[in-house]
C-alpha atoms as a PDB file:
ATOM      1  CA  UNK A   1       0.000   0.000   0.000  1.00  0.00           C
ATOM      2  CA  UNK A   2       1.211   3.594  -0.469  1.00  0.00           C
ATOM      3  CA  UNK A   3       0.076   7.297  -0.742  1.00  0.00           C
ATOM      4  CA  UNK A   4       0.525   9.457  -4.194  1.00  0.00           C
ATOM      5  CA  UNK A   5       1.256  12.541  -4.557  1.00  0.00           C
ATOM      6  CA  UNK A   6       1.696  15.256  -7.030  1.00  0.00           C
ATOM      7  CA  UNK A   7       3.567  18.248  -6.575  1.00  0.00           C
ATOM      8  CA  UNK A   8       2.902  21.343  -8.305  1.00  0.00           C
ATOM      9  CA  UNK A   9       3.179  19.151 -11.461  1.00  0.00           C
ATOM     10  CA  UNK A  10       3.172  20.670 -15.106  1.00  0.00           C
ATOM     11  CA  UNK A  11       3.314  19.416 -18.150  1.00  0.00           C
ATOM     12  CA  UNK A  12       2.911  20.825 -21.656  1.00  0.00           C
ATOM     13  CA  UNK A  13       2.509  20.215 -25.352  1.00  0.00           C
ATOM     14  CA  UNK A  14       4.080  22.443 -27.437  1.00  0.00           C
ATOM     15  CA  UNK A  15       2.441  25.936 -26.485  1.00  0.00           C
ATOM     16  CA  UNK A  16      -0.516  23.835 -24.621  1.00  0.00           C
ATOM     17  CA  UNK A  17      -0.461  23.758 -20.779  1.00  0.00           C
ATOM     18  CA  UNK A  18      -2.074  20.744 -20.316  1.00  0.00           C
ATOM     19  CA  UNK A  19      -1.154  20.668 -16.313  1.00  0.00           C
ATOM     20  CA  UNK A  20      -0.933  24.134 -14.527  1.00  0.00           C
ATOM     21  CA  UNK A  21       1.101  23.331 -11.264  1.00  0.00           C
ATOM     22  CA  UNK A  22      -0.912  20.724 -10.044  1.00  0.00           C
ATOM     23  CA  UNK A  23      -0.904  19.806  -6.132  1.00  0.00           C
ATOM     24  CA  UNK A  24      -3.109  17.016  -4.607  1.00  0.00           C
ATOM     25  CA  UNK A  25      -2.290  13.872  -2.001  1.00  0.00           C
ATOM     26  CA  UNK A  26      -3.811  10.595  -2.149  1.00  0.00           C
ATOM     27  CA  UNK A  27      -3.596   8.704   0.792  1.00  0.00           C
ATOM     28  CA  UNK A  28      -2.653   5.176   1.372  1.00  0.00           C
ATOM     29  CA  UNK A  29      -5.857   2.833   0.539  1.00  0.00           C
ATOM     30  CA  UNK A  30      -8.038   5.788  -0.883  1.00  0.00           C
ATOM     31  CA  UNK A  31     -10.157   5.480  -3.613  1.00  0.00           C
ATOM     32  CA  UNK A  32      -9.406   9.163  -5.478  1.00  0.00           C
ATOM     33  CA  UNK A  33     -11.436   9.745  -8.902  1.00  0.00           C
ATOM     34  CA  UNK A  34      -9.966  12.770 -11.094  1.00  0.00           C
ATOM     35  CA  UNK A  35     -13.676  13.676 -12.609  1.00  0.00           C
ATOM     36  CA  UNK A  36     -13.639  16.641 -14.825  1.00  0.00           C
ATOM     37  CA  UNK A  37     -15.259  16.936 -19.028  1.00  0.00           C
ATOM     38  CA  UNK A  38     -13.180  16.122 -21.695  1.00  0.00           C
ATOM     39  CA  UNK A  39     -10.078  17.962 -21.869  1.00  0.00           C
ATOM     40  CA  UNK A  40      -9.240  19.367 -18.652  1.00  0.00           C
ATOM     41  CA  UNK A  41      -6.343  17.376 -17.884  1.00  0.00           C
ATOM     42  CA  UNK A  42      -7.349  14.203 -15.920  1.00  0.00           C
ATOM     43  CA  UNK A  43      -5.937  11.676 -17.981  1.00  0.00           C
ATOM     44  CA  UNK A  44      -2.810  13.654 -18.523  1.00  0.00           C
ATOM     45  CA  UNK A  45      -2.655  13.475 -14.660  1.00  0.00           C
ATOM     46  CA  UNK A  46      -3.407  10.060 -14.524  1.00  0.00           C
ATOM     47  CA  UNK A  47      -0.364   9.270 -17.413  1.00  0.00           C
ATOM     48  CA  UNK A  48       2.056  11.572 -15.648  1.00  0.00           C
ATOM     49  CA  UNK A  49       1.281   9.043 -12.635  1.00  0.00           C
ATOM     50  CA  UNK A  50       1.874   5.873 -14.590  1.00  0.00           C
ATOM     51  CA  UNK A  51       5.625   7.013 -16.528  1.00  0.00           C
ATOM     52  CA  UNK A  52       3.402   7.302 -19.404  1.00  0.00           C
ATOM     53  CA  UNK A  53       3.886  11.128 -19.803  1.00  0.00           C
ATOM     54  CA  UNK A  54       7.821  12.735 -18.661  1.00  0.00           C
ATOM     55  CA  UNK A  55       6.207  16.075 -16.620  1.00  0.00           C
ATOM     56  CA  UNK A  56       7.896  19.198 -17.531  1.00  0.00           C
ATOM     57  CA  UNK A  57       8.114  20.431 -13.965  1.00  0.00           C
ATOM     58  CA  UNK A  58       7.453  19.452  -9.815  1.00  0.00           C
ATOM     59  CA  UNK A  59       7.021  15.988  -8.706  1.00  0.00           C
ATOM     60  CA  UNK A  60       5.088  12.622  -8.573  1.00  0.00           C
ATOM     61  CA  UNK A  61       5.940  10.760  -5.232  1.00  0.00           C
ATOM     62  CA  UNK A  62       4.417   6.957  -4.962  1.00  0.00           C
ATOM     63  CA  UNK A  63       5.284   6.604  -0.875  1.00  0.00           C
ATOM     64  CA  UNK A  64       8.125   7.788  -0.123  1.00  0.00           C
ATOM     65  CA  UNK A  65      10.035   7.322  -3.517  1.00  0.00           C
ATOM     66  CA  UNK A  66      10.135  10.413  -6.269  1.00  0.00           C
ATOM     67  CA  UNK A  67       9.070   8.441  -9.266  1.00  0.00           C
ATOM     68  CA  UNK A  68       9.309  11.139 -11.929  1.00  0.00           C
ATOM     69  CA  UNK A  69      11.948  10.324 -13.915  1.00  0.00           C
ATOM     70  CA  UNK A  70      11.294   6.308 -13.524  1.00  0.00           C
ATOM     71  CA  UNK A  71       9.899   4.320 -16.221  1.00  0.00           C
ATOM     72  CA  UNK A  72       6.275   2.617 -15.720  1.00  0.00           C
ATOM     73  CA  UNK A  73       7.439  -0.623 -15.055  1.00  0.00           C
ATOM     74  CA  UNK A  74       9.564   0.828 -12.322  1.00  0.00           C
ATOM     75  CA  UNK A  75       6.957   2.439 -10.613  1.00  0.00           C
ATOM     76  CA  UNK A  76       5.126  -0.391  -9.122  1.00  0.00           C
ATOM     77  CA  UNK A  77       1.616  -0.050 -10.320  1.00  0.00           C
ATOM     78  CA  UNK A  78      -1.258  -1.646 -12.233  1.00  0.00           C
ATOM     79  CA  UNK A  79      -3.441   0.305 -14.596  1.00  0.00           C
ATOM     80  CA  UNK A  80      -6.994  -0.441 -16.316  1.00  0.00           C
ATOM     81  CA  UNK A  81      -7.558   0.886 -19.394  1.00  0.00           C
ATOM     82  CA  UNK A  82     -10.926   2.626 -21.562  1.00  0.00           C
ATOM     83  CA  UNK A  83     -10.741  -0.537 -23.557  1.00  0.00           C
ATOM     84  CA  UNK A  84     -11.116  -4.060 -22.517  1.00  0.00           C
ATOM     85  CA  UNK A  85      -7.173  -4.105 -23.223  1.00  0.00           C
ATOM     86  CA  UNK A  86      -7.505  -8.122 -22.896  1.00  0.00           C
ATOM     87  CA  UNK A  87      -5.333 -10.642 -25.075  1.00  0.00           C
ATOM     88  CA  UNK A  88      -7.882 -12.467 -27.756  1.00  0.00           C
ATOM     89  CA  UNK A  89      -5.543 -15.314 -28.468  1.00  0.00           C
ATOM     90  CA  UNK A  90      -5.554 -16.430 -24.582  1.00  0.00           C
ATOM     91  CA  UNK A  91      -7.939 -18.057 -22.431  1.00  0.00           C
ATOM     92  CA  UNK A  92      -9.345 -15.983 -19.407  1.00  0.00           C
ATOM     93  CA  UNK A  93      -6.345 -17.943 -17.108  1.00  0.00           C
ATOM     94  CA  UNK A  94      -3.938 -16.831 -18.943  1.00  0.00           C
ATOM     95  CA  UNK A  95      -5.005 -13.010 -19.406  1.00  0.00           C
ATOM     96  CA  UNK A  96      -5.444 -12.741 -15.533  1.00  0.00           C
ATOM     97  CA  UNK A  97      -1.612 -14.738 -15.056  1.00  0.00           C
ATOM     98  CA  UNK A  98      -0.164 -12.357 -17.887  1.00  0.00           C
ATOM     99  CA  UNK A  99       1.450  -9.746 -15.491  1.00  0.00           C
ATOM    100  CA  UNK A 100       2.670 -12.460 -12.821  1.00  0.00           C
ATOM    101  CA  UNK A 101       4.344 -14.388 -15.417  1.00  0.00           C
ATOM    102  CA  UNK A 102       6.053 -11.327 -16.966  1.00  0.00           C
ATOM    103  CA  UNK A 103       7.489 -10.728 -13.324  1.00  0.00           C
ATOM    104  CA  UNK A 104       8.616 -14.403 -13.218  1.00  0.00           C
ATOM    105  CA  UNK A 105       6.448 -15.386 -10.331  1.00  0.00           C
ATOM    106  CA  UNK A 106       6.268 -19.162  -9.505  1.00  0.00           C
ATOM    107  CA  UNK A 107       3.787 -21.429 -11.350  1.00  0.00           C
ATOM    108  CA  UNK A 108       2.403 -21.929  -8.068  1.00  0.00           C
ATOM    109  CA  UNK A 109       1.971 -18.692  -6.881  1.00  0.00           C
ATOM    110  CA  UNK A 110       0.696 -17.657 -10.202  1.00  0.00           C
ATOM    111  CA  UNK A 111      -2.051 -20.282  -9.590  1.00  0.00           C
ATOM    112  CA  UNK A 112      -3.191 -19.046  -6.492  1.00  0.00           C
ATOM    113  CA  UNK A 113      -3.544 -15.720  -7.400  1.00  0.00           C
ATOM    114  CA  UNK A 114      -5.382 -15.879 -10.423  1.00  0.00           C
ATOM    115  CA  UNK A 115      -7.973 -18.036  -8.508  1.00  0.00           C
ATOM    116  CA  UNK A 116      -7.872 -15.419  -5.988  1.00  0.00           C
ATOM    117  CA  UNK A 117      -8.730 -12.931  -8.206  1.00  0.00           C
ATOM    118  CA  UNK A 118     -10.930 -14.715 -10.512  1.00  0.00           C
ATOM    119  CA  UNK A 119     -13.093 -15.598  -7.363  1.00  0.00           C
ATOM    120  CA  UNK A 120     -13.140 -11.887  -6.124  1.00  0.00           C
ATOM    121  CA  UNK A 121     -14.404 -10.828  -9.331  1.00  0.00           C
ATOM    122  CA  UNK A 122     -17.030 -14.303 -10.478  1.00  0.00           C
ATOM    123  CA  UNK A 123     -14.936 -15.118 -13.629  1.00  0.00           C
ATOM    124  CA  UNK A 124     -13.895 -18.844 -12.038  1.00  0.00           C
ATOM    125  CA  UNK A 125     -17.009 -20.251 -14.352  1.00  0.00           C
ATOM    126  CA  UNK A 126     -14.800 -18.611 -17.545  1.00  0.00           C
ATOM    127  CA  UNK A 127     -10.942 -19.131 -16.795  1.00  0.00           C
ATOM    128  CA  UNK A 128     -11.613 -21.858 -19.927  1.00  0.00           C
ATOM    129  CA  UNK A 129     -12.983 -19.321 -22.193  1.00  0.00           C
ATOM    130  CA  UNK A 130     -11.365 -16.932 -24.160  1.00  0.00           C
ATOM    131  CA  UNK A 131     -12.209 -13.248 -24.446  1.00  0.00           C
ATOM    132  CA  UNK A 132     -14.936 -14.018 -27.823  1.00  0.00           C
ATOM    133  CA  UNK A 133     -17.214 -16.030 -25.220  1.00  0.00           C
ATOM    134  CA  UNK A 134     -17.906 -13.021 -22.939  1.00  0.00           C
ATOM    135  CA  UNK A 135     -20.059 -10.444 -22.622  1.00  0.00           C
ATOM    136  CA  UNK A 136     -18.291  -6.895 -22.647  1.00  0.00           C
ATOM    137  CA  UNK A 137     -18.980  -6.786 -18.486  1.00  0.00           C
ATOM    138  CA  UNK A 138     -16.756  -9.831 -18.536  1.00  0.00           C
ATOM    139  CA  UNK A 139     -13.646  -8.687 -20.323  1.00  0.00           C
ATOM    140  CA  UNK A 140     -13.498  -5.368 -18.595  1.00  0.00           C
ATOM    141  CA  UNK A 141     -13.617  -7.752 -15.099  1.00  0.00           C
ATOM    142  CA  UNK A 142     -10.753  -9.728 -16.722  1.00  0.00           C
ATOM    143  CA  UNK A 143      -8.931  -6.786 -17.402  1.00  0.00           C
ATOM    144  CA  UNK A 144      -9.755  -5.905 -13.602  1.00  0.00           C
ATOM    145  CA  UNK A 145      -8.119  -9.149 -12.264  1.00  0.00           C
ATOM    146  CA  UNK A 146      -5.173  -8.721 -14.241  1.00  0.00           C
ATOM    147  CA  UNK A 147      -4.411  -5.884 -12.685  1.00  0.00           C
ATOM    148  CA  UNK A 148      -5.252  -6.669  -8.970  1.00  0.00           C
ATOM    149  CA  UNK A 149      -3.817  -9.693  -9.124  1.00  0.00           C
ATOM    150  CA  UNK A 150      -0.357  -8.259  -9.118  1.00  0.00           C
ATOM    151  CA  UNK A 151       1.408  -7.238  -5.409  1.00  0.00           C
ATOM    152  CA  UNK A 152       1.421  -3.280  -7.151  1.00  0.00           C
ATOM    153  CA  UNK A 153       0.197  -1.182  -4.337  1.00  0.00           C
ATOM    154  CA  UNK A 154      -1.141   1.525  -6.542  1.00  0.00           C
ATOM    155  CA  UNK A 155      -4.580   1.107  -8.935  1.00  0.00           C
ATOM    156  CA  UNK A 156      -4.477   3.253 -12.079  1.00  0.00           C
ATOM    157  CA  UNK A 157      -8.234   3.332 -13.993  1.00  0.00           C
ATOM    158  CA  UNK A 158      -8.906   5.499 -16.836  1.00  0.00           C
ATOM    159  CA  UNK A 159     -12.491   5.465 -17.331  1.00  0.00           C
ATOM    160  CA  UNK A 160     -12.812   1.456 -17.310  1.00  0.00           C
ATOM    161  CA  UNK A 161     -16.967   1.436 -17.640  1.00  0.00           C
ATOM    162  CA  UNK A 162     -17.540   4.124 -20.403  1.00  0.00           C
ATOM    163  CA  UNK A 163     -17.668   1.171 -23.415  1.00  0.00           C
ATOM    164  CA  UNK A 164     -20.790  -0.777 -20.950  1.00  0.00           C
ATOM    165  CA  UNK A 165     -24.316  -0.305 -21.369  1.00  0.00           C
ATOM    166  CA  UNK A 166     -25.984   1.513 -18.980  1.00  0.00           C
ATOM    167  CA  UNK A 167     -27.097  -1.467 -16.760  1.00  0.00           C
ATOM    168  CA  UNK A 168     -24.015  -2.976 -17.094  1.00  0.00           C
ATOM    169  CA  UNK A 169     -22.095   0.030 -15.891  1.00  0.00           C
ATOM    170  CA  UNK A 170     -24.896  -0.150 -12.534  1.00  0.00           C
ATOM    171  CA  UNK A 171     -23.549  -3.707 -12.115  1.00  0.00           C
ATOM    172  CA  UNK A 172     -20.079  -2.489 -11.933  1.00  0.00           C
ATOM    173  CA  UNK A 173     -19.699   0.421  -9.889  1.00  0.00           C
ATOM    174  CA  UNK A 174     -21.133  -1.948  -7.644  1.00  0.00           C
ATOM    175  CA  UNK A 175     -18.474  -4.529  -8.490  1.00  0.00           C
ATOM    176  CA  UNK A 176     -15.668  -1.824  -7.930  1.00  0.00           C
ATOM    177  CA  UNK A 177     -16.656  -0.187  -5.222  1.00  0.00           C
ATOM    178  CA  UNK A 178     -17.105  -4.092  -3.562  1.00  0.00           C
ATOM    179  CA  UNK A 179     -13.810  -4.585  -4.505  1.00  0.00           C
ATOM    180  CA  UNK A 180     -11.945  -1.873  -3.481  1.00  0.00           C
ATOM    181  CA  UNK A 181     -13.338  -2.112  -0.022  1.00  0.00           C
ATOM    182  CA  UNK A 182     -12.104  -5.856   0.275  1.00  0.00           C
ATOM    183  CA  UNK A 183      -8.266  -4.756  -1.445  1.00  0.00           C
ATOM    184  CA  UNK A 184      -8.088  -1.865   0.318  1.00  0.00           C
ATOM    185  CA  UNK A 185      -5.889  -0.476  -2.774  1.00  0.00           C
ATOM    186  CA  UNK A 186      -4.734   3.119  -3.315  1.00  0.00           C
ATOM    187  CA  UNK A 187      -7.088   3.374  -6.582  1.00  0.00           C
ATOM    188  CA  UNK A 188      -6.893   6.908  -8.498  1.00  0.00           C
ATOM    189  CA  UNK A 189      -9.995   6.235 -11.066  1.00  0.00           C
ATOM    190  CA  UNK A 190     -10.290   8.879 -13.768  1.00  0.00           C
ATOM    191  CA  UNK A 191     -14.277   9.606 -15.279  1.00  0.00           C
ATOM    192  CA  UNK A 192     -15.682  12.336 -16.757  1.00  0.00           C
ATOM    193  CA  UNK A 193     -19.057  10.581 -15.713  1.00  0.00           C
ATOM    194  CA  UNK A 194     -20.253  12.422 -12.198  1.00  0.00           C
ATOM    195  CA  UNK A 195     -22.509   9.587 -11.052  1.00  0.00           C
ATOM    196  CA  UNK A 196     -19.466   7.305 -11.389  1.00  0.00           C
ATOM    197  CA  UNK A 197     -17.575   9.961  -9.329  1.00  0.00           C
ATOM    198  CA  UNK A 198     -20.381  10.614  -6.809  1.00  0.00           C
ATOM    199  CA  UNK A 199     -21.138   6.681  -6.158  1.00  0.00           C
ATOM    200  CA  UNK A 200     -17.229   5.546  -5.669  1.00  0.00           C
ATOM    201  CA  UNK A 201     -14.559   7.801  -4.484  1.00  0.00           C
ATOM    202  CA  UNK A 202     -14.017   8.250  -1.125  1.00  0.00           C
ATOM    203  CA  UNK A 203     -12.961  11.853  -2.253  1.00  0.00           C
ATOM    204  CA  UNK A 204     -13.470  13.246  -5.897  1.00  0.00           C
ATOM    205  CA  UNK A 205     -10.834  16.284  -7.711  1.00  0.00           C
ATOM    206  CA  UNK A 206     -12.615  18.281  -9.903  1.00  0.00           C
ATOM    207  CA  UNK A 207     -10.412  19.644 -13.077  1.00  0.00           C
ATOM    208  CA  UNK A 208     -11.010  22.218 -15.374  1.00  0.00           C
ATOM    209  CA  UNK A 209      -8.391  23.408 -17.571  1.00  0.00           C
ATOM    210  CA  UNK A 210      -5.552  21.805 -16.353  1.00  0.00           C
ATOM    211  CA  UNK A 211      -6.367  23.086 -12.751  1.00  0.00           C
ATOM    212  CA  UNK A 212      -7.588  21.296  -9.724  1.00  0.00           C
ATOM    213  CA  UNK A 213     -10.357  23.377  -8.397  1.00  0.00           C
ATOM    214  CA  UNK A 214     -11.521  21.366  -5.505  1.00  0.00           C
ATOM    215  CA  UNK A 215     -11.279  18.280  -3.666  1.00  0.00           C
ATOM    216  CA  UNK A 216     -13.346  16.923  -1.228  1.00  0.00           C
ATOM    217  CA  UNK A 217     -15.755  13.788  -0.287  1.00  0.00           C
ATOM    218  CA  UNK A 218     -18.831  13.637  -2.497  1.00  0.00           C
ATOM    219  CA  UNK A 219     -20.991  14.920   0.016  1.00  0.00           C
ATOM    220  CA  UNK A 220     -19.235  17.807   0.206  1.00  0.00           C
ATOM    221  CA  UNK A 221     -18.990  18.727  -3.160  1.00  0.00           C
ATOM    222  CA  UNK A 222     -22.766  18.312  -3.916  1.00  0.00           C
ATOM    223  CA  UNK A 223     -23.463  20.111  -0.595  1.00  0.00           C
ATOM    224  CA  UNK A 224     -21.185  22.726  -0.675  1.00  0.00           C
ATOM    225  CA  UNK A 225     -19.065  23.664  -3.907  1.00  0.00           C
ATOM    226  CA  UNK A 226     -16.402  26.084  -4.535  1.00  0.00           C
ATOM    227  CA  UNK A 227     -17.552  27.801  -7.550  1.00  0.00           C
ATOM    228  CA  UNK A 228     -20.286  28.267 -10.310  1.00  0.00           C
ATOM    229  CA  UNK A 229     -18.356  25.268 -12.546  1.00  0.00           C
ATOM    230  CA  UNK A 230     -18.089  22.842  -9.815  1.00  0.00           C
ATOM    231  CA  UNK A 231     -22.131  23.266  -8.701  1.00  0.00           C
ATOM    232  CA  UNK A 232     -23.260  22.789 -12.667  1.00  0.00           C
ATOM    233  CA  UNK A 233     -20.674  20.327 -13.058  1.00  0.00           C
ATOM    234  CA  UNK A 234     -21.760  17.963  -9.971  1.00  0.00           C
ATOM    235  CA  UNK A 235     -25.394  17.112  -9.903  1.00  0.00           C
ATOM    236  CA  UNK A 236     -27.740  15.791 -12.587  1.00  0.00           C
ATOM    237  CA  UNK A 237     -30.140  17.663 -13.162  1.00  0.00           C
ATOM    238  CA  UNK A 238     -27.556  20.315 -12.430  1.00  0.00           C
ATOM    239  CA  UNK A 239     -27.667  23.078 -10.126  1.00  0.00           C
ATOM    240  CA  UNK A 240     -29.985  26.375 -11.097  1.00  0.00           C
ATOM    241  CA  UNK A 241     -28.752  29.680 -10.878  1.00  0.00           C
ATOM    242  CA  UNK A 242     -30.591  32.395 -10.613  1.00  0.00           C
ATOM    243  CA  UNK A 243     -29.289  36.278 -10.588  1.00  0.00           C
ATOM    244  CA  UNK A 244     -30.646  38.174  -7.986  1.00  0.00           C
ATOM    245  CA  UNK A 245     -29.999  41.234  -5.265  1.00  0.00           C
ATOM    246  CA  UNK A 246     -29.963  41.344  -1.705  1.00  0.00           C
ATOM    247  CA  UNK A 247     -32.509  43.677  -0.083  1.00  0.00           C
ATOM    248  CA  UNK A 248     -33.253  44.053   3.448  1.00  0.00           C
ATOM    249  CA  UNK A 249     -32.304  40.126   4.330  1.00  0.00           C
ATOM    250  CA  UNK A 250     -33.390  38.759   1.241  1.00  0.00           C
ATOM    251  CA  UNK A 251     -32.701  37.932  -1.913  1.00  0.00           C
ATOM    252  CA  UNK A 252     -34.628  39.236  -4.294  1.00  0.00           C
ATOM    253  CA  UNK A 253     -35.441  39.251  -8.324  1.00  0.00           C
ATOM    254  CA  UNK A 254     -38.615  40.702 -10.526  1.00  0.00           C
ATOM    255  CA  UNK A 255     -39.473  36.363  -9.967  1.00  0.00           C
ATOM    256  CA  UNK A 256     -39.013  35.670  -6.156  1.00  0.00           C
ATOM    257  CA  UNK A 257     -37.917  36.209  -2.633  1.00  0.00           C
ATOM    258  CA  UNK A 258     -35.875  34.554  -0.528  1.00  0.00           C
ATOM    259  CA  UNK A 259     -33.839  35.040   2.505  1.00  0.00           C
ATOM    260  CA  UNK A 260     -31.032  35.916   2.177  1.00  0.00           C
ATOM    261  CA  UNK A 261     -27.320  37.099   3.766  1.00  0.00           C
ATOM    262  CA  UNK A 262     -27.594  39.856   6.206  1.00  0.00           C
ATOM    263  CA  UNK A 263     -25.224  43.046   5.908  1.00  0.00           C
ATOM    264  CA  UNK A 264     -25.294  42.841   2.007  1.00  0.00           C
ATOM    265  CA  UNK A 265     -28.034  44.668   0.900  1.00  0.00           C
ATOM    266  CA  UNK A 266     -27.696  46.381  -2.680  1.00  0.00           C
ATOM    267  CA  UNK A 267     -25.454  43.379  -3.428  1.00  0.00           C
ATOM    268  CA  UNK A 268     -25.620  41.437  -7.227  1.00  0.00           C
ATOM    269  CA  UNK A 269     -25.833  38.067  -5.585  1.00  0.00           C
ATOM    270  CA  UNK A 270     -25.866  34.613  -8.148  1.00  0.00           C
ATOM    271  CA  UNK A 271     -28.198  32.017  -6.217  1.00  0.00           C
ATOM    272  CA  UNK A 272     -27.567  28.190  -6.688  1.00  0.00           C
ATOM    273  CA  UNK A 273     -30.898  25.711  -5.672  1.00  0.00           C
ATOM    274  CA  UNK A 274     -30.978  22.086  -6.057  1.00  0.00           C
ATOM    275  CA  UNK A 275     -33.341  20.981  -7.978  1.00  0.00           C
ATOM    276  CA  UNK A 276     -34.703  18.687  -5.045  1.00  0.00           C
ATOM    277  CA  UNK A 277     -34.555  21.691  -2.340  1.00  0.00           C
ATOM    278  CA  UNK A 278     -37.397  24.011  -4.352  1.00  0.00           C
ATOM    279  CA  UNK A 279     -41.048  23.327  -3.081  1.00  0.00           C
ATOM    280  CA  UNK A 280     -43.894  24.764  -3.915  1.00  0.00           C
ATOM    281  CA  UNK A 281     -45.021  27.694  -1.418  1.00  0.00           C
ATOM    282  CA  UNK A 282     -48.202  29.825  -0.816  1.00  0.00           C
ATOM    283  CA  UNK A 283     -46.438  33.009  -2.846  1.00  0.00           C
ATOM    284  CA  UNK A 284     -47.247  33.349  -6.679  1.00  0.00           C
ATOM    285  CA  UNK A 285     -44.216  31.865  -8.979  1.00  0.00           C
ATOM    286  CA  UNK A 286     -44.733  32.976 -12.295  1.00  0.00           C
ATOM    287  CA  UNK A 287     -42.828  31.040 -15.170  1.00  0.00           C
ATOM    288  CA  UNK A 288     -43.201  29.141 -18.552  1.00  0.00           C
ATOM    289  CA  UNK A 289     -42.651  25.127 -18.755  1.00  0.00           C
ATOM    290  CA  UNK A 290     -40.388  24.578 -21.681  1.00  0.00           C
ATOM    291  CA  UNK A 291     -40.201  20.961 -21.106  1.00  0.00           C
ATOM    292  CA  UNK A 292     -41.456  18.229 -19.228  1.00  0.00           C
ATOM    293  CA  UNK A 293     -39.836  14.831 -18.484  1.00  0.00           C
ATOM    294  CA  UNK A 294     -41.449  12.076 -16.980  1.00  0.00           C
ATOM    295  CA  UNK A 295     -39.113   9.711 -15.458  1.00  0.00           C
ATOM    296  CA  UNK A 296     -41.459   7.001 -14.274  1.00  0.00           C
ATOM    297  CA  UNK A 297     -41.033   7.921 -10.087  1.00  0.00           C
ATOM    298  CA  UNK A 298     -40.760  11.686 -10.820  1.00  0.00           C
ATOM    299  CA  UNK A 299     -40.587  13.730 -13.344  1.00  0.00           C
ATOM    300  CA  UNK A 300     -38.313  16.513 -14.110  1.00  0.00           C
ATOM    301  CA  UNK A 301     -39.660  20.399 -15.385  1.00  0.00           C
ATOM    302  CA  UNK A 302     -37.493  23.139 -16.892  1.00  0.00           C
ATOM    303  CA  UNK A 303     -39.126  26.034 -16.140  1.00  0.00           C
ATOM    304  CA  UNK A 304     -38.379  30.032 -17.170  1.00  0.00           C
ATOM    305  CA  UNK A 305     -38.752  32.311 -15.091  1.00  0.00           C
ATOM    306  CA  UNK A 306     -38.260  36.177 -14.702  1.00  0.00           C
END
């Protein structure tokens, strides 16, 4: 087991600054996810980590070692890929003993770990198969085993559920989440998929343009976020937000009233609300439904108002 940490890591292409001085710890056994949309630096992060990337500045630290300038295989880690990444020439067995053998572990320790990890993850009725037989689920829990079944302290996974149905990818967070509870791993899981993010990581970083812009438990972040991008970004449906002033306690636009912060009246204030926190109230709301979505046990309304 070991912590990771970056510090005040950068890395560029060409005239691109992919990674803008990037701090953040992991600690020993956490399950991290890097969750950010497409393009704002997570699975740069996630490469500088693995010796997939050389960073152009500050550190990467697995433990107490500086790994920055080691190659991957010297940085004693396993990493799960987008793509079922899975050998099509070799039974199940063999794809789960791949990395053990490369390290020149004993047949019989090779043994016992793959059925190890081929119980922990319900593949022992397929160790006979080969990767055509399986559903997609399977492979990507093949791929899973490969990796786990190595002694590498640190879990790399860059978006492993984004090829899986939707039900499918229900299954597995489940899977994953079992999993890394039982391991006990140091896991740094990148998704651009906020559910995913919300549902697994003990803590979540949020990334926007190479930046970090907060990190905190998932509660946390939904509860209480650090800036306009971070409450649309977390949430589905996402946060509204709703320009207003403050006058005499409240808050106040042409639409509504609410309370509001004391000592700031005359104020421009920009008001976020849950979806699930409005109710409806004895005071007139005047608005136009643009669209209605019936979701079987509720049903979502966008509404304009003002």
């Amino acid at each position: 087991m070991a912590s990771v940490a970056f510090e005040s890591v950068r890395k560029t292409f060409g005239k691109t600054v992919a990674l803008k001085d990037v701090d953040l710890l992991i600690r020993d056994g956490e399950f991290m996810v890097l969750l950010g949309p497409s393009g704002c630096g997570k699975t740069t992060l996630l490469r500088c980590l693995a010796g997939l990337e050389r960073i152009d500045g500050g550190a990467v630290r697995i433990g107490d070692r500086d790994v920055s300038d080691l190659a991957p295989r010297h940085r004693h880690i396993a990493m799960v890929f987008q793509s079922y990444a899975v050998f099509p020439h070799m039974k199940v067995y063999d794809n789960i003993a791949f990395g053990l053998r490369m390290r020149k572990k004993p047949k019989d320790e090779v043994e016992r770990r793959v059925k190890e990890g081929a119980a922990l993850l319900q593949l022992e009725p397929f160790l006979d198969r080969y990767p055509a037989q399986l559903s997609g689920g399977q492979r990507q829990r093949v791929a899973v085993a490969r990796a786990i079944v190595t002694d590498s302290p640190v879990l790399l996974m860059d978006e492993p559920l984004s090829n899986l149905d939707a039900l499918l990818r229900l299954h597995a967070r489940a899977e994953l989440k079992r999993l890394h509870a039982e391991v006990k791993r140091t896991t740094v899981y990148v998704t651009h998929d906020q559910i995913e993010a919300l549902s697994m990581g003990d803590r979540i970083a949020v990334m926007k343009d190479g930046e970090i812009v907060q990190v905190d438990t998932p509660s946390v972040l939904y509860d209480r976020p650090a800036d306009v991008f971070v409450g649309s970004f977390i949430g589905s449906p996402p946060m509204n937000f709703l320009s207003c002033r403050a006058r005499n306690g409240t808050a106040a636009s042409d639409a509504f009233e609410l309370p509001g912060p004391p000592g700031m009246d005359g104020k421009e204030l920009l008001l976020g609300i849950r979806p699930e926190n409005i109710r409806t109230g004895e005071g007139p709301l005047r608005g136009k439904i643009l669209v209605v979505e019936p979701l079987g046990s509720h049903a979502l309304l966008t509404v304009q108002v003002g």
